[in-house]
C-alpha atoms as a PDB file:
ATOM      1  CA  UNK A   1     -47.484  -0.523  12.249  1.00  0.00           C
ATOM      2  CA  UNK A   2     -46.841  -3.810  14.330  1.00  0.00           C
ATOM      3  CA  UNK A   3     -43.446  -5.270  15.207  1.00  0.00           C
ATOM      4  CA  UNK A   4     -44.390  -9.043  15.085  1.00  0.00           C
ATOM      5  CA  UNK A   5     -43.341 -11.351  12.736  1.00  0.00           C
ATOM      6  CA  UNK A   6     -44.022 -14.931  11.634  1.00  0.00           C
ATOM      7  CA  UNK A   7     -41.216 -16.567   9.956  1.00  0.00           C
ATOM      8  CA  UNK A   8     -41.841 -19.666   7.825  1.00  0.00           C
ATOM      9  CA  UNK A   9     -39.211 -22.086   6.725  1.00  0.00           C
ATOM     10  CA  UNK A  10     -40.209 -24.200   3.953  1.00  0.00           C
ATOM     11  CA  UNK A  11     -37.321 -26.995   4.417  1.00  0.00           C
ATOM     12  CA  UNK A  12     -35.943 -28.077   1.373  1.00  0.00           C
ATOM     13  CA  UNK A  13     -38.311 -25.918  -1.174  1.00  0.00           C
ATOM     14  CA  UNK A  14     -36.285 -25.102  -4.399  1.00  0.00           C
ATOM     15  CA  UNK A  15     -36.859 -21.406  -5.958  1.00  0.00           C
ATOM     16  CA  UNK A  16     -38.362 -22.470  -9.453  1.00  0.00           C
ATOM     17  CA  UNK A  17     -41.071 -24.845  -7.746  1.00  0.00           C
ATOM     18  CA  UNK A  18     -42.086 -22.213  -5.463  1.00  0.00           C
ATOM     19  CA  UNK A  19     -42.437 -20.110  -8.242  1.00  0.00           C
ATOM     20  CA  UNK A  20     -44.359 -22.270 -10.547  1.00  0.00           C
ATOM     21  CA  UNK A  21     -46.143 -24.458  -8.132  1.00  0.00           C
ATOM     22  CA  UNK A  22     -47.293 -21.823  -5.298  1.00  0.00           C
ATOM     23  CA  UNK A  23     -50.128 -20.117  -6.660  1.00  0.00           C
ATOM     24  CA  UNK A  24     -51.348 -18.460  -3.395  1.00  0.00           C
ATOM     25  CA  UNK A  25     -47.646 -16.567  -2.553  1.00  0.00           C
ATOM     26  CA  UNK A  26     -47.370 -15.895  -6.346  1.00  0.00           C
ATOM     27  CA  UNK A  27     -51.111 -14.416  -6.463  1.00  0.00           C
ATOM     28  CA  UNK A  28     -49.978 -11.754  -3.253  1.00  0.00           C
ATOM     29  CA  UNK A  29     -46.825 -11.244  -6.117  1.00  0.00           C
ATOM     30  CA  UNK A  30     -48.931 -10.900  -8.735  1.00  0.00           C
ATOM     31  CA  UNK A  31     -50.928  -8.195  -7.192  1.00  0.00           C
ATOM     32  CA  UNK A  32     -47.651  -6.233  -5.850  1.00  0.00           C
ATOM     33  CA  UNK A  33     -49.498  -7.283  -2.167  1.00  0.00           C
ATOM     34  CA  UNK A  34     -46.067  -8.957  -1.617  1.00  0.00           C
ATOM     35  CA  UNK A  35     -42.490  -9.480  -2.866  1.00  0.00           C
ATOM     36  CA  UNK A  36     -40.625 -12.625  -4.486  1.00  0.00           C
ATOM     37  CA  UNK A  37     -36.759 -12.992  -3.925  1.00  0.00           C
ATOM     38  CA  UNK A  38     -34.013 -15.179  -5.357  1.00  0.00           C
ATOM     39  CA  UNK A  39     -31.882 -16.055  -2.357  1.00  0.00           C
ATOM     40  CA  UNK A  40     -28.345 -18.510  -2.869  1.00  0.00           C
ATOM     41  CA  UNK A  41     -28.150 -20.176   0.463  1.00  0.00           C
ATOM     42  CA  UNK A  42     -25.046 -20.593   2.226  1.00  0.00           C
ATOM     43  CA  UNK A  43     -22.798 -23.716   2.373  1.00  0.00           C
ATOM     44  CA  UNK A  44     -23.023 -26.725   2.804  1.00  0.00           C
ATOM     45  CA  UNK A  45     -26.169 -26.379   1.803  1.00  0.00           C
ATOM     46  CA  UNK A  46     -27.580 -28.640   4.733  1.00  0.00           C
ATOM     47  CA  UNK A  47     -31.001 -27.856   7.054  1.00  0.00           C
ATOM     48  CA  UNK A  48     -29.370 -27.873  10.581  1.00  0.00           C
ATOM     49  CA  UNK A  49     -26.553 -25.783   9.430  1.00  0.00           C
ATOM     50  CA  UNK A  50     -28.851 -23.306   7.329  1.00  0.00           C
ATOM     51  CA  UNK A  51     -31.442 -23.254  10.343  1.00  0.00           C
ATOM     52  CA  UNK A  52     -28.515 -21.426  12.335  1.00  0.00           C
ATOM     53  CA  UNK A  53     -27.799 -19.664   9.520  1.00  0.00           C
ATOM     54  CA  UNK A  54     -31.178 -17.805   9.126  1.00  0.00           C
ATOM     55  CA  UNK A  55     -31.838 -17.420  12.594  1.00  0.00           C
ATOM     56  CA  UNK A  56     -28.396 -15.770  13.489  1.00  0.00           C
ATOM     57  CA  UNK A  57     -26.819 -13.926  10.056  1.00  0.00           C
ATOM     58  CA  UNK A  58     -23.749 -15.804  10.462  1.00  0.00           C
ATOM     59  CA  UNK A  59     -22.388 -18.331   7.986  1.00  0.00           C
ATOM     60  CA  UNK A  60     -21.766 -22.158   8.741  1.00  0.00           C
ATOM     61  CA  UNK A  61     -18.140 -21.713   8.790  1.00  0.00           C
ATOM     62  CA  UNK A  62     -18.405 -18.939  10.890  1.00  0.00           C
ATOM     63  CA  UNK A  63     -20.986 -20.418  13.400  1.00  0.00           C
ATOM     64  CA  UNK A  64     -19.781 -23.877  13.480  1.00  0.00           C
ATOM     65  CA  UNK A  65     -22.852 -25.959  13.016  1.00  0.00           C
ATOM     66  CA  UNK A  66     -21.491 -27.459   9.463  1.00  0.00           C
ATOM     67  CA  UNK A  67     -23.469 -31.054   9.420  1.00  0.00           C
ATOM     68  CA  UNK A  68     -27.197 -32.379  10.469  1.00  0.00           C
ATOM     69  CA  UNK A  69     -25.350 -34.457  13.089  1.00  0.00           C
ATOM     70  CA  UNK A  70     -23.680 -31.561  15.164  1.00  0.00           C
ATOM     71  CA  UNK A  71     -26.214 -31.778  17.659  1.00  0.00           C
ATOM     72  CA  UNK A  72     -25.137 -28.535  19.924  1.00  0.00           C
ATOM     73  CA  UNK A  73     -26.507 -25.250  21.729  1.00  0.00           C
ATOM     74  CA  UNK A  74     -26.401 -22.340  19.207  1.00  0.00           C
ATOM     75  CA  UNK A  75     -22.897 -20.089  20.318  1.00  0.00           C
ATOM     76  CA  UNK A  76     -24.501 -16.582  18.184  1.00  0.00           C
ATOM     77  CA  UNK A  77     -26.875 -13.980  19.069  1.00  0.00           C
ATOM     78  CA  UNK A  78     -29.934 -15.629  17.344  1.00  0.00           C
ATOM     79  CA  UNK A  79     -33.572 -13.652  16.654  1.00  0.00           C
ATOM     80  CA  UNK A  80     -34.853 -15.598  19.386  1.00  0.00           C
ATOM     81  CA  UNK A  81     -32.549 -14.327  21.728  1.00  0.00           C
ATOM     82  CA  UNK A  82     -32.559 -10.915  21.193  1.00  0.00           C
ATOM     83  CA  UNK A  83     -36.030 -10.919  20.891  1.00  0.00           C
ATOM     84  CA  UNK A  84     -35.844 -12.445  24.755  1.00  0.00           C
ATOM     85  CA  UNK A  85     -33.541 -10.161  25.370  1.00  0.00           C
ATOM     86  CA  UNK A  86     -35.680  -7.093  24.813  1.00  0.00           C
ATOM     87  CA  UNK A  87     -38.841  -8.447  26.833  1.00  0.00           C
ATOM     88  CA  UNK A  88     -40.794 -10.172  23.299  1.00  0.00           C
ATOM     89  CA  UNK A  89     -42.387 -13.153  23.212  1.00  0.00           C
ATOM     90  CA  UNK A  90     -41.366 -16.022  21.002  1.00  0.00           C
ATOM     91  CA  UNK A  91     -42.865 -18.660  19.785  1.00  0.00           C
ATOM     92  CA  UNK A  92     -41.964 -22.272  17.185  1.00  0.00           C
ATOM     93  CA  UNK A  93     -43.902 -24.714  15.644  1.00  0.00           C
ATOM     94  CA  UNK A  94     -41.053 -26.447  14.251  1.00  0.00           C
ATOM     95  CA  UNK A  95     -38.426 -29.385  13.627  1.00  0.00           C
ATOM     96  CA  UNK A  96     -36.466 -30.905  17.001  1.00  0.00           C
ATOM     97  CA  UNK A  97     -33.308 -29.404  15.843  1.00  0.00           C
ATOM     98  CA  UNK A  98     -34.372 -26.054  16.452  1.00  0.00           C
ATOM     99  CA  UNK A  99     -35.233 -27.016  20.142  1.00  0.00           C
ATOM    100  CA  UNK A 100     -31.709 -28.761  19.970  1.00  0.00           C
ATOM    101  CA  UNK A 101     -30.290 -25.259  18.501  1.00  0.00           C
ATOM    102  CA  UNK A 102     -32.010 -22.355  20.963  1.00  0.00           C
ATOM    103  CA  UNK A 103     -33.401 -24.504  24.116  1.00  0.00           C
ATOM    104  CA  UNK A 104     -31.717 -27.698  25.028  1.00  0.00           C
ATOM    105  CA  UNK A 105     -30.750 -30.959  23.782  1.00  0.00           C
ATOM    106  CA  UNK A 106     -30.676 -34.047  22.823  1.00  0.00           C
ATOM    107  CA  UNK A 107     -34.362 -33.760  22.367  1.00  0.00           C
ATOM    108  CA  UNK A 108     -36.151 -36.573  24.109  1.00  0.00           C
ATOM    109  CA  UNK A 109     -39.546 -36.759  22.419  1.00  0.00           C
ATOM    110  CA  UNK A 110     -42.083 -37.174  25.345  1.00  0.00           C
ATOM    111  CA  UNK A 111     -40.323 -34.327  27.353  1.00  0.00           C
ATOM    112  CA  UNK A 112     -39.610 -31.782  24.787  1.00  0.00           C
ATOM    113  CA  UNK A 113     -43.053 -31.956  22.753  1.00  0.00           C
ATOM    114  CA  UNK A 114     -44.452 -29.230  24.146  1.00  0.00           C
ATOM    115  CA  UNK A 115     -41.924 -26.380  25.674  1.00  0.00           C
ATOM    116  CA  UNK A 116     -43.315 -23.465  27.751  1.00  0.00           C
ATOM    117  CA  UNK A 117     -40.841 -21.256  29.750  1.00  0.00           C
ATOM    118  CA  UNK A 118     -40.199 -17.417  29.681  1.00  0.00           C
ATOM    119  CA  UNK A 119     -36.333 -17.954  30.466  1.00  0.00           C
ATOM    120  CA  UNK A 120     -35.818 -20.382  27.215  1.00  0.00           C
ATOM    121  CA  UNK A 121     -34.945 -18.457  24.108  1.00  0.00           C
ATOM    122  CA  UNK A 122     -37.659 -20.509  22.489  1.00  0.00           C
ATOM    123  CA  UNK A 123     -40.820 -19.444  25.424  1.00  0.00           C
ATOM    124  CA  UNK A 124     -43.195 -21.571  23.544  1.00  0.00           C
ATOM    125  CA  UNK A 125     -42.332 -24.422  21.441  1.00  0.00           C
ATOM    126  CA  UNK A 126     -44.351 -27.167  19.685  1.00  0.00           C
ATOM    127  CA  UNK A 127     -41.707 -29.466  18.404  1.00  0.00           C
ATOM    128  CA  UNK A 128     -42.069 -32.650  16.166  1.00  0.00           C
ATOM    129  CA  UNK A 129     -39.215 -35.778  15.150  1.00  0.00           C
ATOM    130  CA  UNK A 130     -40.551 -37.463  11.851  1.00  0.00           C
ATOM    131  CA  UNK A 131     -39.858 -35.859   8.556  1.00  0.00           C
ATOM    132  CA  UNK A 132     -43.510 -36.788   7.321  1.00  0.00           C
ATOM    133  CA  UNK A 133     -45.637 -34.793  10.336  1.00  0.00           C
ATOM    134  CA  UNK A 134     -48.111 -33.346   7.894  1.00  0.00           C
ATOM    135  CA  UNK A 135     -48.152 -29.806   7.390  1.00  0.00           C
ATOM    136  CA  UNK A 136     -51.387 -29.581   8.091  1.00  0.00           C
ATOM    137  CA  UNK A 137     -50.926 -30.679  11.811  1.00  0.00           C
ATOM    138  CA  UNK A 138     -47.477 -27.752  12.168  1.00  0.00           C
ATOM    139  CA  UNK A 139     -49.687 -25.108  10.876  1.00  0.00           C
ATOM    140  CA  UNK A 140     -52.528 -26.126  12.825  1.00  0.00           C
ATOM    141  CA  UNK A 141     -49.802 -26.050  16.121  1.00  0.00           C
ATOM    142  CA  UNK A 142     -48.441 -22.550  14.809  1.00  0.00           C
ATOM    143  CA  UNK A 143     -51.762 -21.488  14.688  1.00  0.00           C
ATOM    144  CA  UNK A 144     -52.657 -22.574  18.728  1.00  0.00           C
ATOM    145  CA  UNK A 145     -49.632 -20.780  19.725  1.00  0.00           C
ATOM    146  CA  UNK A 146     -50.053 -18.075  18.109  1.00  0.00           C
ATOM    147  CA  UNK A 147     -53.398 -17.357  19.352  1.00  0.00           C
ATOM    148  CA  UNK A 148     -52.444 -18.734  22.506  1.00  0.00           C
ATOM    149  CA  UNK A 149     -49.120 -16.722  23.634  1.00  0.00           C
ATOM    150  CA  UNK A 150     -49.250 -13.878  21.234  1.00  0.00           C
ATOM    151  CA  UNK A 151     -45.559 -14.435  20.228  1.00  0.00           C
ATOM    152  CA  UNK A 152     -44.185 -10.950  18.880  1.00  0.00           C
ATOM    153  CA  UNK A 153     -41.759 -13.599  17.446  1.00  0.00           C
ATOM    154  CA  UNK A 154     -43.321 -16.664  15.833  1.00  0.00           C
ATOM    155  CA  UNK A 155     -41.265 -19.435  13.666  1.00  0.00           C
ATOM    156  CA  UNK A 156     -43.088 -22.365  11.277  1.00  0.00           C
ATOM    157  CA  UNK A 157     -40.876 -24.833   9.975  1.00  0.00           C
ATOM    158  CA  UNK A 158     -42.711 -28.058   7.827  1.00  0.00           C
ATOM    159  CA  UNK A 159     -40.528 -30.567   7.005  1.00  0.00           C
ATOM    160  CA  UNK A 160     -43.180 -32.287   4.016  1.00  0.00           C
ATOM    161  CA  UNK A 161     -41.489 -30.505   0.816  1.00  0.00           C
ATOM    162  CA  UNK A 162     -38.326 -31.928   1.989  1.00  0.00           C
ATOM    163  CA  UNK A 163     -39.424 -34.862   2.686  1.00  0.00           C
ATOM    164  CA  UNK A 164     -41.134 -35.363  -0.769  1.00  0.00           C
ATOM    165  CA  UNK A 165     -37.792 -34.399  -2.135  1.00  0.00           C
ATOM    166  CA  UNK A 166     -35.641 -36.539  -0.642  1.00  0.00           C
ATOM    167  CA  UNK A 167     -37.900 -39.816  -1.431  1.00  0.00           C
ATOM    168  CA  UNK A 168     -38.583 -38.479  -5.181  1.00  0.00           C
ATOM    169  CA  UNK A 169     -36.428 -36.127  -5.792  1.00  0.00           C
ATOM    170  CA  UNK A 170     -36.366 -32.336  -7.727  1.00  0.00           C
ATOM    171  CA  UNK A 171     -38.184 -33.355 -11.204  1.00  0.00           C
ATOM    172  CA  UNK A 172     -40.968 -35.132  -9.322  1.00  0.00           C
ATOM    173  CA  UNK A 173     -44.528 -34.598  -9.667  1.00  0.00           C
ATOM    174  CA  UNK A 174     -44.311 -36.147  -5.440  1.00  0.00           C
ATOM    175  CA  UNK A 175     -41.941 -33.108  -4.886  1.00  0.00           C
ATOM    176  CA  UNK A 176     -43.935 -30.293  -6.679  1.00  0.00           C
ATOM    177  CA  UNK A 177     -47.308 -31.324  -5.588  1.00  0.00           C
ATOM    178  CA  UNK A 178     -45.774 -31.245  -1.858  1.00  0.00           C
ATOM    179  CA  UNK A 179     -45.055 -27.659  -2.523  1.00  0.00           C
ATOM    180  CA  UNK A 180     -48.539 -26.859  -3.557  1.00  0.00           C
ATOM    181  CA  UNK A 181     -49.954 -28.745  -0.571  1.00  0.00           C
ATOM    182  CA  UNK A 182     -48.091 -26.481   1.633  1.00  0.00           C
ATOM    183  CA  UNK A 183     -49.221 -23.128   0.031  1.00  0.00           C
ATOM    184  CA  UNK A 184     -52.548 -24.424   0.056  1.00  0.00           C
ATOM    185  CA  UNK A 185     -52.100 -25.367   3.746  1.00  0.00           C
ATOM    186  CA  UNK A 186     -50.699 -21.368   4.588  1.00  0.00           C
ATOM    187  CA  UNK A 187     -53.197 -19.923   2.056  1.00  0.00           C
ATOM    188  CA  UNK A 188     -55.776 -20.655   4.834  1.00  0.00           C
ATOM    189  CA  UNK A 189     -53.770 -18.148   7.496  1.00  0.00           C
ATOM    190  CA  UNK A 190     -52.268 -16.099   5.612  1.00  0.00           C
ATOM    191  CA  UNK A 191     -55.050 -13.482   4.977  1.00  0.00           C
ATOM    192  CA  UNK A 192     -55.702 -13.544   9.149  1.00  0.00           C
ATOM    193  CA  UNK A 193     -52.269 -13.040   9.771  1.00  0.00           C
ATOM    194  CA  UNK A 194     -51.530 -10.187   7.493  1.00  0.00           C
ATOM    195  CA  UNK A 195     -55.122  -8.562   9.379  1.00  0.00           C
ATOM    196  CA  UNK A 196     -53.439  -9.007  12.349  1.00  0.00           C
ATOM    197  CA  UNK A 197     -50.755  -7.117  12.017  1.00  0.00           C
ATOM    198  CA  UNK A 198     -48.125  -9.663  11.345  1.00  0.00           C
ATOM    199  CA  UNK A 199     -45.542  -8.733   8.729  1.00  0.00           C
ATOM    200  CA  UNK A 200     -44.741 -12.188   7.107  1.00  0.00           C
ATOM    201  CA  UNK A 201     -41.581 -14.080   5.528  1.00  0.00           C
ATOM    202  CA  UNK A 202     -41.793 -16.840   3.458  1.00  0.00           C
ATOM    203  CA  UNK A 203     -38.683 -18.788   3.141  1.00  0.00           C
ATOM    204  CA  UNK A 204     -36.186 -22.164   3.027  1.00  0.00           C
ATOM    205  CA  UNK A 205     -33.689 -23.329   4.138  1.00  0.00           C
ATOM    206  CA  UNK A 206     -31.988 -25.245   0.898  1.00  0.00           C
ATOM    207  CA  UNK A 207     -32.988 -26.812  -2.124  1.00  0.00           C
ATOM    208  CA  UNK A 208     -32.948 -30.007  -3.705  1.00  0.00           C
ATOM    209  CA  UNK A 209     -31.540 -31.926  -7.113  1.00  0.00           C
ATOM    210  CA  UNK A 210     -32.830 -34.604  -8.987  1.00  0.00           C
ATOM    211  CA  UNK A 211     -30.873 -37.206  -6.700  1.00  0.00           C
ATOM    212  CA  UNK A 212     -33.268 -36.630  -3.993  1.00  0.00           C
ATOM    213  CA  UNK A 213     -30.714 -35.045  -1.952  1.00  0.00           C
ATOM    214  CA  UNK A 214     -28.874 -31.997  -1.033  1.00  0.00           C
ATOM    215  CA  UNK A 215     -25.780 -30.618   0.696  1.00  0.00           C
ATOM    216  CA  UNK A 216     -23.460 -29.446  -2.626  1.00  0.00           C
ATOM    217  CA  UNK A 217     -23.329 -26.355  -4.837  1.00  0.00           C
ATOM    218  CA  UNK A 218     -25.414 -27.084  -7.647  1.00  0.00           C
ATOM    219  CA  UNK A 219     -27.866 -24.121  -8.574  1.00  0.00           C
ATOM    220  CA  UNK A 220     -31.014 -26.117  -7.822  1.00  0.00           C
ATOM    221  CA  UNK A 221     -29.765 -27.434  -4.261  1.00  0.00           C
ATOM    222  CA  UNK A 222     -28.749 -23.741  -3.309  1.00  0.00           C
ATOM    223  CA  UNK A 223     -31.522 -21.336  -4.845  1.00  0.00           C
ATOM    224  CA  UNK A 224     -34.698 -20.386  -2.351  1.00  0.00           C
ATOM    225  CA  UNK A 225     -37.551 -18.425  -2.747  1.00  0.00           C
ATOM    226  CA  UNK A 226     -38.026 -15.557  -0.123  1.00  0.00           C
ATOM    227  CA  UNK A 227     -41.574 -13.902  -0.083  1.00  0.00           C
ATOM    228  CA  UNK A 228     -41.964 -10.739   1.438  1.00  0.00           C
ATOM    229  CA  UNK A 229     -45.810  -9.689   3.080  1.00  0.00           C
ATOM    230  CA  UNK A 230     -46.298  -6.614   4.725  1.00  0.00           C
ATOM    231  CA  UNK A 231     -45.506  -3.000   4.504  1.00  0.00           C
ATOM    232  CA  UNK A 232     -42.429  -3.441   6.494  1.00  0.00           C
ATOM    233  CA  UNK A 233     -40.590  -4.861   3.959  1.00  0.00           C
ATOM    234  CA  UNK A 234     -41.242  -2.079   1.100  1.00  0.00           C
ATOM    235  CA  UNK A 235     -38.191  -0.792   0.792  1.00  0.00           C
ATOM    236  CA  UNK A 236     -36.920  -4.024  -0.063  1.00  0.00           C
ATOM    237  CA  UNK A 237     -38.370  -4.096  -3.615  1.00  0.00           C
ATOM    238  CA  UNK A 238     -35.614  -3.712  -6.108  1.00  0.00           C
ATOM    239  CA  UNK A 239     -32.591  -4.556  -4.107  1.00  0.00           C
ATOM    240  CA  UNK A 240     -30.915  -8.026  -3.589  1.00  0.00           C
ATOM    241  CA  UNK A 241     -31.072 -10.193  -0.533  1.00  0.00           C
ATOM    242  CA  UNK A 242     -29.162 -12.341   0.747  1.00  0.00           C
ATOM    243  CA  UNK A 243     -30.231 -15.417   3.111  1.00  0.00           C
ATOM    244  CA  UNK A 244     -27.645 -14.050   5.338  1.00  0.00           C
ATOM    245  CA  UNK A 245     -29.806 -10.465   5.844  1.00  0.00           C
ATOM    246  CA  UNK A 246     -33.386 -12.579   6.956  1.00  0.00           C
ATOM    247  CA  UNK A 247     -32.017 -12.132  10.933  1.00  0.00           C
ATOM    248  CA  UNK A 248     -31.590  -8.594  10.610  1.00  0.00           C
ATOM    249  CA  UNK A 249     -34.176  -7.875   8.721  1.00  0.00           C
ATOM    250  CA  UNK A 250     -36.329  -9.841  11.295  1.00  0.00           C
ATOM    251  CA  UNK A 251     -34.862  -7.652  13.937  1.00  0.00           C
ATOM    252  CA  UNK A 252     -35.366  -4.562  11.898  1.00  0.00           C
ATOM    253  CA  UNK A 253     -38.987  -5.827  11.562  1.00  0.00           C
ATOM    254  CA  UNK A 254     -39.634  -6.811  15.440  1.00  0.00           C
ATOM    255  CA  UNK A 255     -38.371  -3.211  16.064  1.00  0.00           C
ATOM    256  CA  UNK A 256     -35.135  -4.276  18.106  1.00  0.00           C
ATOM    257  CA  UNK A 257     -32.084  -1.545  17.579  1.00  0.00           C
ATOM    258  CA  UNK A 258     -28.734  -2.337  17.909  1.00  0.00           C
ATOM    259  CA  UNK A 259     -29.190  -6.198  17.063  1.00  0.00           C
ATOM    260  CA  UNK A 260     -25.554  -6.084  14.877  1.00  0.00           C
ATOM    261  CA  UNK A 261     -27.279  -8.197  12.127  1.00  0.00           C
ATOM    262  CA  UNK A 262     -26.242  -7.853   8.454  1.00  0.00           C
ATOM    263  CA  UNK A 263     -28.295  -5.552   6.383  1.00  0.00           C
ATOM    264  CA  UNK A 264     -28.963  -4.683   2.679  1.00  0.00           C
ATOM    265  CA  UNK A 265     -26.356  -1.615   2.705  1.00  0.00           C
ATOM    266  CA  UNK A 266     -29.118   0.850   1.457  1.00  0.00           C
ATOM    267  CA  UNK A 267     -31.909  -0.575   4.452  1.00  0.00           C
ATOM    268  CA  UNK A 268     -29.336   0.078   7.596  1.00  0.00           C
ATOM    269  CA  UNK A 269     -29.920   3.238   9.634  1.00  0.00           C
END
């Protein structure tokens, strides 16, 4: 079985709408070819917090980054790193906070675009600054690196779901037609990835209320979907997740040992 892994984030994708809206993810469900979780995201339930969340197991009040405007290096052993670590290649197609989070920062836009270095945590990065980049285009760039670099590790993060959210809020039909753009948009690589040999997580990072915002506790700003595609994951079928166990099980996934991430109890060795 391969040990590579692509990691989506869907920013700002509430459970229910992926659910009801994402007919491609929910017709791998349907047919047991993959899994559908109900995660309850940390807090504040915030992106840039919640990107360092997923990407190192460690809450925001344990890893520091606790607002969208703490623009800082990641301090935690992060999936990028210990994939690094352990010779693997990673990749991103992804928002300039990550770059901001693994590689370097501020991000200055003409310089940082396009990132290729094997000493960066991120090796290969295709970064992007306005909240409306189309999907279309990130996938497109995930896409060219993967089939570029070969990333063992590779991370997609559109911003468009958010975006539609945060203009029109939870109840819209803007919001919910955003998240079936963006399953139409990965229904197109999905089937090439899986043959591949990638094992595959669908996630996001927070929700979003009718107030076209987020950052509180309500149920709908804090409830995410988390598909599951590949035989990797298996095991995970009846038992709960948290968004706190996606970096180890990542790790567990990209075949690194001894990566100290959190674990469903019944899934550690």
């Amino acid at each position: 079985m391969s040990n590579k892994v692509i990691l989506i984030i869907l920013d700002g994708l509430n459970y229910q709408v992926a659910r009801e809206c994402m007919g491609c993810l929910m017709g791998y469900v349907e047919l047991s070819r993959a899994q559908l979780h109900k995660l309850v995201c940390e807090l504040p339930s915030l992106s840039r917090p919640l990107y360092e969340t997923i990407l190192t197991g460690t809450r925001p009040l344990d890893h520091g980054v606790l607002s969208n405007d703490m623009a800082r290096r990641s301090h935690q052993n992060s999936i990028f790193s210990l994939a690094r670590d352990r010779e693997k290649t990673t990749a991103a197609a992804a928002y300039y906070m990550f770059s901001e989070l693994y590689n370097h920062g501020p991000f200055q836009p003409l310089e940082d675009r396009f990132q290729n270095s094997p000493d960066q945590l991120i090796q290969h990065g295709l970064f992007y600054w306005l909240d409306h980049y189309p999907d279309s285009h990130l996938f497109a760039d995930a896409e060219y690196l993967r089939t570029a670099y070969d990333p063992d590790f590779l991370l997609i993060h559109p911003m468009n779901v958010d975006d539609a959210g945060h203009h029109h809020g939870l109840l819209s039909s803007e919001y919910r037609k955003a998240a079936r753009s963006v399953d139409v948009q990965m229904a197109e690589y999905l089937s090439g990835w899986l043959e591949a040999g990638y094992q595959i997580m669908v996630t996001s990072d927070h929700g979003m209320n009718g107030m076209c915002s987020h950052g509180g506790t309500l149920a709908e700003e804090r409830e995410v979907p988390l598909f599951l595609l590949g035989k990797t994951f298996d095991h995970l079928r009846s038992m709960q997740l948290k968004q706190l166990h996606i970096c180890g099980l990542v790790c567990e996934a990209l075949g690194i040992e001894q990566h100290g991430k959190l674990l469903p109890i019944s899934s550690a060795h």
